[in-house]
C-alpha atoms as a PDB file:
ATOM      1  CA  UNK A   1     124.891 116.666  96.859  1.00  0.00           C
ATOM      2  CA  UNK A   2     123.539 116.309  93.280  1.00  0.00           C
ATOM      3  CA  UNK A   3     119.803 115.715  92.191  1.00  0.00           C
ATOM      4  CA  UNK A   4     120.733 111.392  91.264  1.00  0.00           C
ATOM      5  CA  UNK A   5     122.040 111.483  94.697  1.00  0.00           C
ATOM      6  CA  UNK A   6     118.809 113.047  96.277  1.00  0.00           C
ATOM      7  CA  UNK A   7     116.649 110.809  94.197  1.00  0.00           C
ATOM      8  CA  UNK A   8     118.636 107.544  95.346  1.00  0.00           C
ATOM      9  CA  UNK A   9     118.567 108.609  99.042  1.00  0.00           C
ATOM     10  CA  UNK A  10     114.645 109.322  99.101  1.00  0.00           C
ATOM     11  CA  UNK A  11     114.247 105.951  96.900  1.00  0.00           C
ATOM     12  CA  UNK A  12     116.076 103.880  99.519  1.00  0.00           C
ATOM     13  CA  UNK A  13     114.103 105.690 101.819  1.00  0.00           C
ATOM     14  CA  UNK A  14     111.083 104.923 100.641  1.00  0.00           C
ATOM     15  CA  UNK A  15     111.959 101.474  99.925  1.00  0.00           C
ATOM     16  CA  UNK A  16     112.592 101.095 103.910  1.00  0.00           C
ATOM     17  CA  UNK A  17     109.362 102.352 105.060  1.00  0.00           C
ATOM     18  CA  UNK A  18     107.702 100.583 102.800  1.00  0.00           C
ATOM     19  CA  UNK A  19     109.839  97.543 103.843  1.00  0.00           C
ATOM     20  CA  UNK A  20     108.616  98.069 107.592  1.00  0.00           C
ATOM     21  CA  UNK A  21     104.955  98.413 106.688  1.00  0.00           C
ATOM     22  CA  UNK A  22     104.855  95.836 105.270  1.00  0.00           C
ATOM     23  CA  UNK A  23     106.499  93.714 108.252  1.00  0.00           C
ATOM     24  CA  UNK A  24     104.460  95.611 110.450  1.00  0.00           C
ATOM     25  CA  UNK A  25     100.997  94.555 108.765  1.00  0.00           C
ATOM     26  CA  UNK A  26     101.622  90.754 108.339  1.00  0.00           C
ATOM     27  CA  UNK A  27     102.060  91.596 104.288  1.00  0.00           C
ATOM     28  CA  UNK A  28     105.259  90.192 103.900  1.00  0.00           C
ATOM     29  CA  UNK A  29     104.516  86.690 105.982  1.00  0.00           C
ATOM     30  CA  UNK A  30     101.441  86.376 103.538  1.00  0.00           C
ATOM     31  CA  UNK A  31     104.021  86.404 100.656  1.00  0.00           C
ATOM     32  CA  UNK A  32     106.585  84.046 102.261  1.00  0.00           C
ATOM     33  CA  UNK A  33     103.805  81.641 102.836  1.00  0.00           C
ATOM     34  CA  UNK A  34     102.842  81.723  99.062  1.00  0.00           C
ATOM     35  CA  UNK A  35     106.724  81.329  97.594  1.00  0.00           C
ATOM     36  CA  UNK A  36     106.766  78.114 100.957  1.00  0.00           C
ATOM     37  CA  UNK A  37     103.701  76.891  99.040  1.00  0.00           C
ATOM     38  CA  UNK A  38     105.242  77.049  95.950  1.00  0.00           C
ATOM     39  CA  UNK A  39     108.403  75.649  96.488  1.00  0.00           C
ATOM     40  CA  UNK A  40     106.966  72.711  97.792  1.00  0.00           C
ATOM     41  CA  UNK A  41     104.437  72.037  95.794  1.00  0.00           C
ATOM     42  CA  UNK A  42     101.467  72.814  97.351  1.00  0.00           C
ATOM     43  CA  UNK A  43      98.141  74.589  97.058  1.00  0.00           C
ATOM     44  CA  UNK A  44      98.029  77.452  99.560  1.00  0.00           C
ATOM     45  CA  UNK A  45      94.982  78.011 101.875  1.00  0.00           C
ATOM     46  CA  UNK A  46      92.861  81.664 101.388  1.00  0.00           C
ATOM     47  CA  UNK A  47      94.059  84.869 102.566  1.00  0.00           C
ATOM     48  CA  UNK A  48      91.591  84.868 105.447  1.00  0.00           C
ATOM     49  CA  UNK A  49      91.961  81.377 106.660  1.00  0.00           C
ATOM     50  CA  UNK A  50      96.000  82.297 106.727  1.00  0.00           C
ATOM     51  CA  UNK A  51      94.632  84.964 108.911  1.00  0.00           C
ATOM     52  CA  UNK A  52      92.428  83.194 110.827  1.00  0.00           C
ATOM     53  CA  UNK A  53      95.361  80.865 111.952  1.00  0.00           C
ATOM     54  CA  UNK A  54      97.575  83.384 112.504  1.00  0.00           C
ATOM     55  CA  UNK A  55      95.596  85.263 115.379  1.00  0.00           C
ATOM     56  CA  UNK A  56      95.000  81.554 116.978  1.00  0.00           C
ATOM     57  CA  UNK A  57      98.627  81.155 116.845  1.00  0.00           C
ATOM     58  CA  UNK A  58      98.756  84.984 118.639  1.00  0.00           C
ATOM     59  CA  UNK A  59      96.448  83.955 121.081  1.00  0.00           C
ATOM     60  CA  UNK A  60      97.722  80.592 122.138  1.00  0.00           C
ATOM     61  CA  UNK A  61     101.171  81.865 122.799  1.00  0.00           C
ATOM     62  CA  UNK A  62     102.950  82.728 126.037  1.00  0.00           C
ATOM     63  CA  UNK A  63     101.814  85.807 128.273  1.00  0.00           C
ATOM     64  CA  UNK A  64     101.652  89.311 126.683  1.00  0.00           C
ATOM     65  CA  UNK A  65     102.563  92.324 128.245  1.00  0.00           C
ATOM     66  CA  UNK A  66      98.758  93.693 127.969  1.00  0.00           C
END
């Protein structure tokens, strides 16, 4: 294995975990919401009221296992 391999194995790598983190922490479904805003057209509401909504949404769902 050659040094451009290592590199591009540890950059996809990386790219993963930093692909799951950002799944994991609700990062990624703050950016689809902005490019939904923006492809139709309309004003997005602030980080923390996105947040707000989201944890209602959480805690009106169906049972949890804790």
């Amino acid at each position: 294995m050659n040094a451009a391999s290592l590199i591009d194995h540890g950059s996809r790598a990386w790219r993963g975990v930093v692909w799951y983190l950002r799944e994991w922490s609700g990062e990624a479904r703050w950016d689809r919401y902005l490019e939904d805003c923006r492809r139709h057209g309309h004003a997005p509401v602030a980080r923390r009221e996105f947040e707000r909504g989201r944890a209602a949404a959480a805690e009106r769902g169906g049972p949890r296992c804790c």
